[in-house]
C-alpha atoms as a PDB file:
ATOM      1  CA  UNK A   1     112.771  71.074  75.154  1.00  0.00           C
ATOM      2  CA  UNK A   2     112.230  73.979  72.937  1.00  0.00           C
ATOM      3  CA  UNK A   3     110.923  76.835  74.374  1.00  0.00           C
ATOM      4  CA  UNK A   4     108.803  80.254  72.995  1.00  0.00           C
ATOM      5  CA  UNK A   5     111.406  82.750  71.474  1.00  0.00           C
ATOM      6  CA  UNK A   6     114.544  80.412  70.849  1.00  0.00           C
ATOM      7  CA  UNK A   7     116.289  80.059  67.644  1.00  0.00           C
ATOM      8  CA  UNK A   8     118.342  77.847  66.478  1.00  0.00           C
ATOM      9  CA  UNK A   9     120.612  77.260  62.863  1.00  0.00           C
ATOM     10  CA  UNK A  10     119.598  74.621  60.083  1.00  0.00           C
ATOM     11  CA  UNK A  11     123.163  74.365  57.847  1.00  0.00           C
ATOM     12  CA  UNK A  12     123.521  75.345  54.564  1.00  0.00           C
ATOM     13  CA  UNK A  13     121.647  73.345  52.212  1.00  0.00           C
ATOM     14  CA  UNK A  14     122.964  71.655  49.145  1.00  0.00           C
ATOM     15  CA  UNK A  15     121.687  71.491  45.879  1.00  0.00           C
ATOM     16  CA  UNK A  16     122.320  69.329  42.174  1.00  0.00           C
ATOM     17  CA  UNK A  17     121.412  71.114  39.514  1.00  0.00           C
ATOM     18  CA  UNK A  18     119.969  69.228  36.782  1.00  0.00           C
ATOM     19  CA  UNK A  19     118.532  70.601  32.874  1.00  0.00           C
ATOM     20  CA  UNK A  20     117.692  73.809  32.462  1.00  0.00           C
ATOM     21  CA  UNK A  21     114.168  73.971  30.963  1.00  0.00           C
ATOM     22  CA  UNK A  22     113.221  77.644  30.854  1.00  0.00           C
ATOM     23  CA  UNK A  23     114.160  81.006  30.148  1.00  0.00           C
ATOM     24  CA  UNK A  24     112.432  84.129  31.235  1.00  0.00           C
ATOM     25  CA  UNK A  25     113.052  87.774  31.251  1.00  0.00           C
ATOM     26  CA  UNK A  26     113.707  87.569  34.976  1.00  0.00           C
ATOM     27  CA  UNK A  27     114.887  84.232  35.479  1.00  0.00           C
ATOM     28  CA  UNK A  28     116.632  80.902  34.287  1.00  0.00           C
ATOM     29  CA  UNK A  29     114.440  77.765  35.665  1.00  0.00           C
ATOM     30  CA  UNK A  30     116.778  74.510  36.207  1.00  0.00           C
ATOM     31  CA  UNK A  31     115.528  70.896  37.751  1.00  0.00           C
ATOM     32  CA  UNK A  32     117.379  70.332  41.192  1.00  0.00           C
ATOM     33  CA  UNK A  33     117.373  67.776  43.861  1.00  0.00           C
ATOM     34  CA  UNK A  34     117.728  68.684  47.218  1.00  0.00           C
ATOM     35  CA  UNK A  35     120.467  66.939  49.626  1.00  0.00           C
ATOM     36  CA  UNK A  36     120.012  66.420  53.190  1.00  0.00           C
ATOM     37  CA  UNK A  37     121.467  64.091  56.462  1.00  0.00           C
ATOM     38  CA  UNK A  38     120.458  60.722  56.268  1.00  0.00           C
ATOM     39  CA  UNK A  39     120.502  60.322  52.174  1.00  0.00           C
ATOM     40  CA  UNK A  40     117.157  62.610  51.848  1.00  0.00           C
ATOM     41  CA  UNK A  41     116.744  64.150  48.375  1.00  0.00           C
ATOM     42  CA  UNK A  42     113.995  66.019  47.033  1.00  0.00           C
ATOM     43  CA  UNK A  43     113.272  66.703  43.882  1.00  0.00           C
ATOM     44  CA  UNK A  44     112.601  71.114  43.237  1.00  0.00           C
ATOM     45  CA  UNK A  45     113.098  73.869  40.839  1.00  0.00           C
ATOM     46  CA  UNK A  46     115.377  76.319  41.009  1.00  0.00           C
ATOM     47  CA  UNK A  47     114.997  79.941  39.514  1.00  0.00           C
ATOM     48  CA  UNK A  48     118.424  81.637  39.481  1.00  0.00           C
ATOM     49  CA  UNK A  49     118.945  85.006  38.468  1.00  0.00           C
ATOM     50  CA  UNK A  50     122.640  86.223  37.287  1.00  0.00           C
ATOM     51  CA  UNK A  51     122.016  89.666  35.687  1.00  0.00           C
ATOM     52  CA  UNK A  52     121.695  92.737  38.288  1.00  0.00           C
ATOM     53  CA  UNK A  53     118.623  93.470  36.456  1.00  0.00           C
ATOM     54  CA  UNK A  54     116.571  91.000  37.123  1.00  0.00           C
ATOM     55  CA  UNK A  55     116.941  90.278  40.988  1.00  0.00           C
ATOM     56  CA  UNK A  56     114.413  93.158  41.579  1.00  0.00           C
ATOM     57  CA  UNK A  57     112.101  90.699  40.018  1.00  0.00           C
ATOM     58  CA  UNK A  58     113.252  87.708  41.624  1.00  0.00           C
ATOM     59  CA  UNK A  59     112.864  89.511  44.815  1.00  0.00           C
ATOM     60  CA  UNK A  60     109.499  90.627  44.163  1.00  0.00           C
ATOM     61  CA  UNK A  61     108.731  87.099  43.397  1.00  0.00           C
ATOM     62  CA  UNK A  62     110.208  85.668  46.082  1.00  0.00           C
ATOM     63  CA  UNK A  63     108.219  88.144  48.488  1.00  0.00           C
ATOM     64  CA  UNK A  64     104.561  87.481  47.080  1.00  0.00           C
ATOM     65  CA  UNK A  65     105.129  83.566  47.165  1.00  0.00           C
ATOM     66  CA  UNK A  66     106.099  83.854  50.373  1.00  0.00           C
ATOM     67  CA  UNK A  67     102.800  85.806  51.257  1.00  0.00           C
ATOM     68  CA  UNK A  68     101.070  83.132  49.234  1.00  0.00           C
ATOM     69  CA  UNK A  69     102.448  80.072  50.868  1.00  0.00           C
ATOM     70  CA  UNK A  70     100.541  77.191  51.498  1.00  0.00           C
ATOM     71  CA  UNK A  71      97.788  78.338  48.759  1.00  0.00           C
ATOM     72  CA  UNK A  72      97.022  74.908  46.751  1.00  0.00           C
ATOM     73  CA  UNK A  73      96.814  77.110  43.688  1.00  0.00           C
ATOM     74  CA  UNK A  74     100.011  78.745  43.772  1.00  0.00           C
ATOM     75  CA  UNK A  75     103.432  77.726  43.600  1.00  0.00           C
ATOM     76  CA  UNK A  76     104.940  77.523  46.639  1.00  0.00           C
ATOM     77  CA  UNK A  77     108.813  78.577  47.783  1.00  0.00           C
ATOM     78  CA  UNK A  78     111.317  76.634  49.621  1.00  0.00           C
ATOM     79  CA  UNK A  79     114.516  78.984  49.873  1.00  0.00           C
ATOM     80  CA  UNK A  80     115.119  82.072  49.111  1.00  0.00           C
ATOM     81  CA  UNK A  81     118.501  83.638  48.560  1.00  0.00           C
ATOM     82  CA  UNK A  82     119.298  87.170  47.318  1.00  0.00           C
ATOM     83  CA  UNK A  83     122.437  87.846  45.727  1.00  0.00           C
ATOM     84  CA  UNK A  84     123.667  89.265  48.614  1.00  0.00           C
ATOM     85  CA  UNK A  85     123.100  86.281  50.859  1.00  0.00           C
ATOM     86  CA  UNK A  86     124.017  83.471  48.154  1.00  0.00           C
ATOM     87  CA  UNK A  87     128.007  83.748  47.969  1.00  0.00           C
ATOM     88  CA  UNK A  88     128.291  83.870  44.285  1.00  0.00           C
ATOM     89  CA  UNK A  89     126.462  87.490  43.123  1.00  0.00           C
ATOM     90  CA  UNK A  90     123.274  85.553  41.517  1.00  0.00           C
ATOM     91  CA  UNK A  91     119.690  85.869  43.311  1.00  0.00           C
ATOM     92  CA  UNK A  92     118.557  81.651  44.145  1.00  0.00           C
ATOM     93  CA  UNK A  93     114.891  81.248  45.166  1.00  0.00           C
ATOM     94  CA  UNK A  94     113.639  77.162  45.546  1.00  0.00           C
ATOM     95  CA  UNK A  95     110.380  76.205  44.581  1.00  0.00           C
ATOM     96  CA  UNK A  96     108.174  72.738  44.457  1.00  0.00           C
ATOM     97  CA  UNK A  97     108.626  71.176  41.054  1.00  0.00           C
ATOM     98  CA  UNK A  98     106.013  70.818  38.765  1.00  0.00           C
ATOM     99  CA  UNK A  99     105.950  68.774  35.398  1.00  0.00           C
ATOM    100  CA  UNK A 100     104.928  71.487  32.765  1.00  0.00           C
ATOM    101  CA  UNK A 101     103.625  74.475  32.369  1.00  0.00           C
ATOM    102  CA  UNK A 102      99.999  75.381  30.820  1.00  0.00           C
ATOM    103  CA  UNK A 103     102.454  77.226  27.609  1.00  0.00           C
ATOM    104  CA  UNK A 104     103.994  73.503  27.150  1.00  0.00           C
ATOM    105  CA  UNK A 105     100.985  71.860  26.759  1.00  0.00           C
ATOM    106  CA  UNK A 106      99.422  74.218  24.632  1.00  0.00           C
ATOM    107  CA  UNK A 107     102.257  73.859  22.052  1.00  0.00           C
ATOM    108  CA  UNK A 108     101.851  70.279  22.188  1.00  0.00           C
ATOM    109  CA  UNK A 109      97.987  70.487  21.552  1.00  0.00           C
ATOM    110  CA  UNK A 110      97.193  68.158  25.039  1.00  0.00           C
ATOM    111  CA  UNK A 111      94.712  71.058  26.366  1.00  0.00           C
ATOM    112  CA  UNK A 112      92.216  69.080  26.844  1.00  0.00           C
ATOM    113  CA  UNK A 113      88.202  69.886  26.358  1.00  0.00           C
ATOM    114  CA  UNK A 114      86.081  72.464  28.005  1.00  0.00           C
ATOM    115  CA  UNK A 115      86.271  70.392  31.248  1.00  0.00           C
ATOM    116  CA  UNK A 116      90.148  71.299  31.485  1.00  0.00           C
ATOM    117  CA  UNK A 117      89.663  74.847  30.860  1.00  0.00           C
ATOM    118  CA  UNK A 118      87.048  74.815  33.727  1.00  0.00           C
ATOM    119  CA  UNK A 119      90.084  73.544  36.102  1.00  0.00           C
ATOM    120  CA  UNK A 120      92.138  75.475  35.013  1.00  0.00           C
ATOM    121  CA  UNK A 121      90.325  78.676  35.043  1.00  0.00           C
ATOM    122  CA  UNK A 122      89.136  77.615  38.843  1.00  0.00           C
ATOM    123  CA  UNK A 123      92.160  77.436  39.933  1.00  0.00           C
ATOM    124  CA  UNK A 124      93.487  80.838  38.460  1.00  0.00           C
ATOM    125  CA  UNK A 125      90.643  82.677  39.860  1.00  0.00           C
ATOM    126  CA  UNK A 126      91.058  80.823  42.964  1.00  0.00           C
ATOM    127  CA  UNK A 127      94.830  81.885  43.412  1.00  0.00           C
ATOM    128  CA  UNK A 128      93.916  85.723  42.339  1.00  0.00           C
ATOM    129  CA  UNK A 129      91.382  86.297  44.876  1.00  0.00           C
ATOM    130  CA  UNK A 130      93.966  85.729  47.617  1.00  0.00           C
ATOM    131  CA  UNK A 131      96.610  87.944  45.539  1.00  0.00           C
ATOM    132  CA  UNK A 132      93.865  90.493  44.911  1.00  0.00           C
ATOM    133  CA  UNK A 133      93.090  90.586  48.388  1.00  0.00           C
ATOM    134  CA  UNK A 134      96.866  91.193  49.887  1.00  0.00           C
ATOM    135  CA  UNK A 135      96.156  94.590  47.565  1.00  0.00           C
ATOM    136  CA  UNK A 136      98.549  93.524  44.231  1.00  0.00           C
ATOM    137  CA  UNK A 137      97.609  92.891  40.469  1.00  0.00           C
ATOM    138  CA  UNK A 138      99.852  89.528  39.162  1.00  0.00           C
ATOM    139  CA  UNK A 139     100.011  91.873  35.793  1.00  0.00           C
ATOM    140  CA  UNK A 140     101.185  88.949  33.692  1.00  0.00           C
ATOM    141  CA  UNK A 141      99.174  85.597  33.526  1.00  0.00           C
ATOM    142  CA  UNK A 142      99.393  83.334  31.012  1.00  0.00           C
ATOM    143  CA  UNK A 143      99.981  80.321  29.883  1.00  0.00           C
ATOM    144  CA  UNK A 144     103.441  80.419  31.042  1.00  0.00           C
ATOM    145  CA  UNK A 145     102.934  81.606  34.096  1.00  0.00           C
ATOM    146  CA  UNK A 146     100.766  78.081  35.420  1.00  0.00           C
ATOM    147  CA  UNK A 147     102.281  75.423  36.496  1.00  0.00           C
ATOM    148  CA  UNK A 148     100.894  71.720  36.664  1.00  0.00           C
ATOM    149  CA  UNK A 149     101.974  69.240  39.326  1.00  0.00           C
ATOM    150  CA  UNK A 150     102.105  65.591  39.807  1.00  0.00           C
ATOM    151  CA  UNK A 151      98.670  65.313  40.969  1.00  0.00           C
ATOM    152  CA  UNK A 152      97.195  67.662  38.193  1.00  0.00           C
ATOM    153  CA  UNK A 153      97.141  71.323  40.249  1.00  0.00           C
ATOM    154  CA  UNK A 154      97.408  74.174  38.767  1.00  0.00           C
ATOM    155  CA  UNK A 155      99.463  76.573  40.421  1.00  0.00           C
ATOM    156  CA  UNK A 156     100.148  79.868  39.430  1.00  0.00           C
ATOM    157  CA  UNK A 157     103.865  81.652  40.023  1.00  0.00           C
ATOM    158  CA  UNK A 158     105.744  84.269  37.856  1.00  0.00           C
ATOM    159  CA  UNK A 159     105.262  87.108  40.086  1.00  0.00           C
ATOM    160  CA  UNK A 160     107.997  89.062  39.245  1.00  0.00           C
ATOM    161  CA  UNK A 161     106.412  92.158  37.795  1.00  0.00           C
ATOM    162  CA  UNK A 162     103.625  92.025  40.159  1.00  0.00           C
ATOM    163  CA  UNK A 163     102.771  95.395  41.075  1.00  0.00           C
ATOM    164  CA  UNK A 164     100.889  96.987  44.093  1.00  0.00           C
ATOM    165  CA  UNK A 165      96.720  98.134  43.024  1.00  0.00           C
ATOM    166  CA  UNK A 166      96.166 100.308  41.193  1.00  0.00           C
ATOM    167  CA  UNK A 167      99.056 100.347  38.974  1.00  0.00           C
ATOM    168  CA  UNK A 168     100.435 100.657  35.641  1.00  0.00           C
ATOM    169  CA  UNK A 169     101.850  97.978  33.853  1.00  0.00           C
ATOM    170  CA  UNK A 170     104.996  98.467  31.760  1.00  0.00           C
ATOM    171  CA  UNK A 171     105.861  94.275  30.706  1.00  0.00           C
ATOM    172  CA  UNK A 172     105.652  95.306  26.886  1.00  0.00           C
ATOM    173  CA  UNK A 173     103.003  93.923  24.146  1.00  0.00           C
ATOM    174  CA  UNK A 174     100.962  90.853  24.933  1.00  0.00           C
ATOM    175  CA  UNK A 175      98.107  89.120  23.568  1.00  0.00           C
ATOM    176  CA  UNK A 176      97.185  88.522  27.535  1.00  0.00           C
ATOM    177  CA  UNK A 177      97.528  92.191  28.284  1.00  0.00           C
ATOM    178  CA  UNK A 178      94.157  94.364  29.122  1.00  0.00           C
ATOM    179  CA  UNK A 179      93.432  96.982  27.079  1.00  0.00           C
ATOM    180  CA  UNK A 180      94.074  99.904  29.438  1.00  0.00           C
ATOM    181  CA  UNK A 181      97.219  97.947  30.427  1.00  0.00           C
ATOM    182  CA  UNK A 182      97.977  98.580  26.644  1.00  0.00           C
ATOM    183  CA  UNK A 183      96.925 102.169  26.833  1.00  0.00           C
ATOM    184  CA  UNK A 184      99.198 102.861  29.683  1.00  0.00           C
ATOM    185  CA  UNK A 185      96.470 103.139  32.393  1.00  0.00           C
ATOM    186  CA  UNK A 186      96.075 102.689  36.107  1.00  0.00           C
ATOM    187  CA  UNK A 187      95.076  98.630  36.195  1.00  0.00           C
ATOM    188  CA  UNK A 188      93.149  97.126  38.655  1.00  0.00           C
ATOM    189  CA  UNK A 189      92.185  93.615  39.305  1.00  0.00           C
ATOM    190  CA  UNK A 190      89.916  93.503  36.359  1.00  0.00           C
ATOM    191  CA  UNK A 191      92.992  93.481  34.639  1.00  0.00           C
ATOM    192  CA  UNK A 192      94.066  90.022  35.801  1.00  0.00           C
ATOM    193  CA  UNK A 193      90.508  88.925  35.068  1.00  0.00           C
ATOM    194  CA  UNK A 194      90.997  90.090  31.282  1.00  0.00           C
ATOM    195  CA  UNK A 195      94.543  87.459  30.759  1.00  0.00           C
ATOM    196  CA  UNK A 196      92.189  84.908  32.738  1.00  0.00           C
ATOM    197  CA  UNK A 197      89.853  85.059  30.008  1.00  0.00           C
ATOM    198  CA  UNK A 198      92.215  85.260  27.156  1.00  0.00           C
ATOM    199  CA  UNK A 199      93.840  81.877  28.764  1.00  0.00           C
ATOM    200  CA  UNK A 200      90.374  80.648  28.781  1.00  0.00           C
ATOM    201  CA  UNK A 201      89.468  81.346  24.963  1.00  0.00           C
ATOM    202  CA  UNK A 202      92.816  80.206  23.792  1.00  0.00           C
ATOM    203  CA  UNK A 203      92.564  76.527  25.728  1.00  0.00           C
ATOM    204  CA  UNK A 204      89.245  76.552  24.260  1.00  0.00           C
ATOM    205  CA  UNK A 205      89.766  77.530  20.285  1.00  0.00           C
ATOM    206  CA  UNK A 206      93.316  77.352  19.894  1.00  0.00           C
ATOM    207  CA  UNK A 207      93.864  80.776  19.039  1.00  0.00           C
ATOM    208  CA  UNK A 208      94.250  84.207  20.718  1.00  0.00           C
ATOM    209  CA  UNK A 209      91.034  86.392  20.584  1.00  0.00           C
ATOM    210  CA  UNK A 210      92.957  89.328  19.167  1.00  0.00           C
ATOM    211  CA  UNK A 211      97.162  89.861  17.654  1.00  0.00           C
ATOM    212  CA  UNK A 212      99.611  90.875  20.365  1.00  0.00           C
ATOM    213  CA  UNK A 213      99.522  94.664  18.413  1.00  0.00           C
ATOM    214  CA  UNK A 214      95.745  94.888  18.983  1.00  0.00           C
ATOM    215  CA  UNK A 215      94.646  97.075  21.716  1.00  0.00           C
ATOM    216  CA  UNK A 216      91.462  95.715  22.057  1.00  0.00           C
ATOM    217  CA  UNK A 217      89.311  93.001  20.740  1.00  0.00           C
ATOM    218  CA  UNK A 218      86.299  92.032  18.408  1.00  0.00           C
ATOM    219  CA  UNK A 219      83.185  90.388  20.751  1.00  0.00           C
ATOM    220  CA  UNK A 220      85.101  86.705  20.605  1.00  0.00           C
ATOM    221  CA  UNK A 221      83.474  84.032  18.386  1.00  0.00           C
ATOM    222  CA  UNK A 222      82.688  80.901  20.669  1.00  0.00           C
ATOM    223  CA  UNK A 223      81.085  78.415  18.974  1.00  0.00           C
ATOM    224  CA  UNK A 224      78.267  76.893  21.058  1.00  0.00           C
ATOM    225  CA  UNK A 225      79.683  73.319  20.878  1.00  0.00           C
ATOM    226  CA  UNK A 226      83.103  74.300  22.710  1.00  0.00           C
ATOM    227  CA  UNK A 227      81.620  74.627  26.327  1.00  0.00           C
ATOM    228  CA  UNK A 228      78.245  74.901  27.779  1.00  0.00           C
ATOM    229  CA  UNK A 229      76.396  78.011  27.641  1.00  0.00           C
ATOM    230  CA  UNK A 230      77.364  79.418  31.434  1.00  0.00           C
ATOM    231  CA  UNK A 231      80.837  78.862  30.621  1.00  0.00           C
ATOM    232  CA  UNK A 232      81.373  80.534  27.049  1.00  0.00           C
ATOM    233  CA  UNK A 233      79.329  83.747  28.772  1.00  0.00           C
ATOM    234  CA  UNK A 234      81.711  83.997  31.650  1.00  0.00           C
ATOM    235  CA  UNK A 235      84.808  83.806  29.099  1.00  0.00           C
ATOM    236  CA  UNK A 236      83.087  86.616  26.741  1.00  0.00           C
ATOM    237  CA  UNK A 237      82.557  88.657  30.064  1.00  0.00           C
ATOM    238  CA  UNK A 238      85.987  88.521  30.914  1.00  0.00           C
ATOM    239  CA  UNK A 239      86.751  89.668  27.837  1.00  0.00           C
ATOM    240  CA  UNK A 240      84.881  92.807  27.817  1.00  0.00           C
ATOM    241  CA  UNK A 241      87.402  95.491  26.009  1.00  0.00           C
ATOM    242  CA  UNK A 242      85.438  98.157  28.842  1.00  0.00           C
ATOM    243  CA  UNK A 243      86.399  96.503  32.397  1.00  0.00           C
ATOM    244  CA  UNK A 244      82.955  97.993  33.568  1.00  0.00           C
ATOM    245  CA  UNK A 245      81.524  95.085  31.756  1.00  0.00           C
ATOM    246  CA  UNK A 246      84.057  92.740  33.294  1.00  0.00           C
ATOM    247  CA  UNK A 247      83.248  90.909  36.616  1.00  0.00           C
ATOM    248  CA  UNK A 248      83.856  93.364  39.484  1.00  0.00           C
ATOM    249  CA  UNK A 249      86.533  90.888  41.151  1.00  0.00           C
ATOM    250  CA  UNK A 250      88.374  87.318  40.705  1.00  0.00           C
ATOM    251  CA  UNK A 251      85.620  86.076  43.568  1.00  0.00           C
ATOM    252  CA  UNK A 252      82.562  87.185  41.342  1.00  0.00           C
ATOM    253  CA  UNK A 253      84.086  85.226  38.737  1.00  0.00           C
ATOM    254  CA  UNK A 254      85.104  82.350  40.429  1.00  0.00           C
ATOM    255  CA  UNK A 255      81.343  82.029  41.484  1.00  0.00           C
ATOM    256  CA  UNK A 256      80.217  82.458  38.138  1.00  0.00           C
ATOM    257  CA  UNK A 257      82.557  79.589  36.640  1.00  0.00           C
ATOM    258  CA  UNK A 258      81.196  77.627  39.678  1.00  0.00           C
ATOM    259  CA  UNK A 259      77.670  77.756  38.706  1.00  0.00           C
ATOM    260  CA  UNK A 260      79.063  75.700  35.217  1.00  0.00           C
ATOM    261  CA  UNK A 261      78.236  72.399  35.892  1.00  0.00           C
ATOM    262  CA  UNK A 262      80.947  70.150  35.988  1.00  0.00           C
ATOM    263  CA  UNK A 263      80.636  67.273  38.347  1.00  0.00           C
ATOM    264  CA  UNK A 264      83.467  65.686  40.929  1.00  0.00           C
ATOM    265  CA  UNK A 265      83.994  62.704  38.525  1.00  0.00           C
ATOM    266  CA  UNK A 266      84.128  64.956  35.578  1.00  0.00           C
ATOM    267  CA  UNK A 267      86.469  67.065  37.141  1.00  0.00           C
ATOM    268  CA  UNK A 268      88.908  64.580  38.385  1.00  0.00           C
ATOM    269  CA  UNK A 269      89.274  63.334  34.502  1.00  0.00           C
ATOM    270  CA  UNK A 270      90.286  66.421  34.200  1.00  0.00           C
ATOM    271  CA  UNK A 271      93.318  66.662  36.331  1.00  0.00           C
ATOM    272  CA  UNK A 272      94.192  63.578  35.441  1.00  0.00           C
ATOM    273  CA  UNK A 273      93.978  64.998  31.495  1.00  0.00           C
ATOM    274  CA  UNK A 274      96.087  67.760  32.328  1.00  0.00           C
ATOM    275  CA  UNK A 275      98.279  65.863  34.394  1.00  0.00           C
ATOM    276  CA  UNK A 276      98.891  62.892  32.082  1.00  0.00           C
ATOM    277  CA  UNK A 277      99.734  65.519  29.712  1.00  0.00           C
ATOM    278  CA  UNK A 278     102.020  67.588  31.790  1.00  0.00           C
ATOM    279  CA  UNK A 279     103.852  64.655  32.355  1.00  0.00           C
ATOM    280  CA  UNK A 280     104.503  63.586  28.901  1.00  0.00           C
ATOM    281  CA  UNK A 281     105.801  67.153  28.155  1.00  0.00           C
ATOM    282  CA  UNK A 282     108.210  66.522  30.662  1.00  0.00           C
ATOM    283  CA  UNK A 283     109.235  63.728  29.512  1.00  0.00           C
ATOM    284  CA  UNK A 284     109.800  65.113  25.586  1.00  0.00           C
ATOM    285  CA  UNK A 285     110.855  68.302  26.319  1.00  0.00           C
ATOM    286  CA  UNK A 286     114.080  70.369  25.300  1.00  0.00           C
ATOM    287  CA  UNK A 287     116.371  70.746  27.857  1.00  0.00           C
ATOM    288  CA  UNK A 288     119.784  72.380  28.089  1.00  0.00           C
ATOM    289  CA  UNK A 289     122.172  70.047  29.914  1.00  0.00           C
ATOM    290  CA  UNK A 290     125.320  72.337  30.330  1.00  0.00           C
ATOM    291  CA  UNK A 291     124.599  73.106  34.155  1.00  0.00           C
ATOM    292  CA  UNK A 292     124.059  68.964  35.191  1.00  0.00           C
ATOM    293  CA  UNK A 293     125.417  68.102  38.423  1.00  0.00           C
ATOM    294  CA  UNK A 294     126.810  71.365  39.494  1.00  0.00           C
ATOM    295  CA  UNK A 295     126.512  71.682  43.065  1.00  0.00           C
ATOM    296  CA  UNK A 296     124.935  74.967  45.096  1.00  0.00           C
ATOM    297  CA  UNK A 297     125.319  75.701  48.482  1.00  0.00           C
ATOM    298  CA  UNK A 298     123.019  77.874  50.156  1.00  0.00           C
ATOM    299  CA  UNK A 299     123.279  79.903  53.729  1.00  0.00           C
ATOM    300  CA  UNK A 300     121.954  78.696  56.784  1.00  0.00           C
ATOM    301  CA  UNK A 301     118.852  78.868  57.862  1.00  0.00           C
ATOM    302  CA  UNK A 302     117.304  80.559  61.362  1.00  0.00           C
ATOM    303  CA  UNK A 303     114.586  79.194  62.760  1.00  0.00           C
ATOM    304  CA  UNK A 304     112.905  80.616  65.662  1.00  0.00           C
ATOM    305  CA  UNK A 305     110.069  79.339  67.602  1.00  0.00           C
ATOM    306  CA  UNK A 306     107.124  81.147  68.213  1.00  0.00           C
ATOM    307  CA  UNK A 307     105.237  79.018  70.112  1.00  0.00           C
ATOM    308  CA  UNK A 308     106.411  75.079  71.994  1.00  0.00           C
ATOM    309  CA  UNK A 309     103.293  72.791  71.423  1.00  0.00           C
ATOM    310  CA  UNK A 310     104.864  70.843  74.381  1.00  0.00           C
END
């Protein structure tokens, strides 16, 4: 019997690496399955860092998901292993696999209608309420940083340059940048609230609302015949150029994009819309197969209990 206090050792755990399907500034994201006694295998992802560089970012990741987990809107982690830990000088941190990303889908035109962008914006506002509240700014959302599960979740990851509020942001030129993120000011969460909104606009139109070397934008043109009413005034508030304008918070405009009326049925379809497409960009997409089958053996794991239920 297991008692309050006591640890005890999981071994090392062994992974397969399969394709390779991403590349980020801070990161290379491979499909993996996960071995275990007994012929279990799971299917994950894998984010492996190699460059000195970037495991400040994988570690910052790695410590915000772990805040986060259990949230149904963000990814959640499975391992983590710094480069100090993982035997072979490269950072290792396991997540739960997704299909696609929001960025895949977009390139493939299977964004859906107004309904999707309701999920989808939701669930983002959802997720940054809870990282808004543990006092940091996620500093770059976008479409590539939401991912889109079997059942049609969106879950938001890429926390890598996540910085503590107020901060300044220093992640380059981007179209999902805030304005005073562009200008080199202290950010807050109305920051966030601005890529939210550019995410929004773009699932809705199909273009950005201003170029990647514009520091602010013209009042967006939304045709009344994308969305309902309630739904294009939330996305033009959270694209106010003056975040005074903006929502105060992600929960004030969550509750706004609540008051949109989409029903259960109508929101199911779609899930299952973004999920039917997730999956077939999965299944098309470009994949580098050098790294198939290699095998990766992490440290073991300490448990301890903290409290015997019997």
């Amino acid at each position: 019997m297991m008692r309050d206090g006591e640890e005890f050792v999981l071994p090392g755990t062994e992974y397969t690496l399969g394709a390779r399907f991403a590349v980020e500034s801070d990161g290379q994201y491979f499909d993996a399955v996960q071995h275990g006694a007994y012929g279990f295998a799971m299917d994950v992802a894998m984010k492996i860092s190699s460059d000195a560089a970037q495991h400040p970012l994988l570690a910052n990741e790695a410590k915000l998901l772990h805040l986060l987990a259990g949230h149904s809107n963000v990814v959640s982690p499975r391992f983590w292993a710094p480069a100090s830990e993982s035997g072979d000088k490269r950072s290792i941190l396991v997540l739960d696999r997704w299909e696609a990303t929001l960025a895949d889908l977009l390139v493939n035109g299977g964004a859906g209608d107004w309904k999707c962008a309701h999920h989808v914006g939701m669930s983002m506002l959802y997720a940054l309420q809870s990282v808004h509240r543990l006092g940091w700014l996620h500093g770059d959302v976008a479409p590539r940083s939401l991912a889109l599960d079997h059942w049609g979740q969106v879950r938001l990851f890429g926390f890598g340059r996540a910085v503590p509020l107020p901060s300044a942001l220093s992640v380059g030129k981007s179209a999902y940048l805030s304005p005073e993120a562009l200008r080199g000011d202290l950010c807050d969460e109305r920051a966030d609230l601005w890529s939210v909104g550019v995410v929004l606009y773009r699932m809705l139109t199909g273009s950005l609302p201003r170029s990647v070397d514009a520091s602010e934008c013209a009042p967006p043109a939304l045709p009344v015949e994308l969305a309902p009413a309630p739904m294009l005034n939330v996305v033009r508030r959270l694209l106010e150029n003056d975040r005074n304008a903006r929502f105060a918070n992600a929960e004030e405009a969550f509750n706004a994009l609540l008051k949109v009326n989409a029903s259960y049925s109508e929101s199911e379809l779609a899930k299952k819309t973004l999920r039917d497409a997730a999956m077939s960009c999965r299944a098309n997409r470009s994949v580098d197969l050098s790294w198939e089958n290699q095998r990766i053996v992490l440290p073991p794991m300490t448990i301890s209990i903290i409290r015997a239920l019997n």
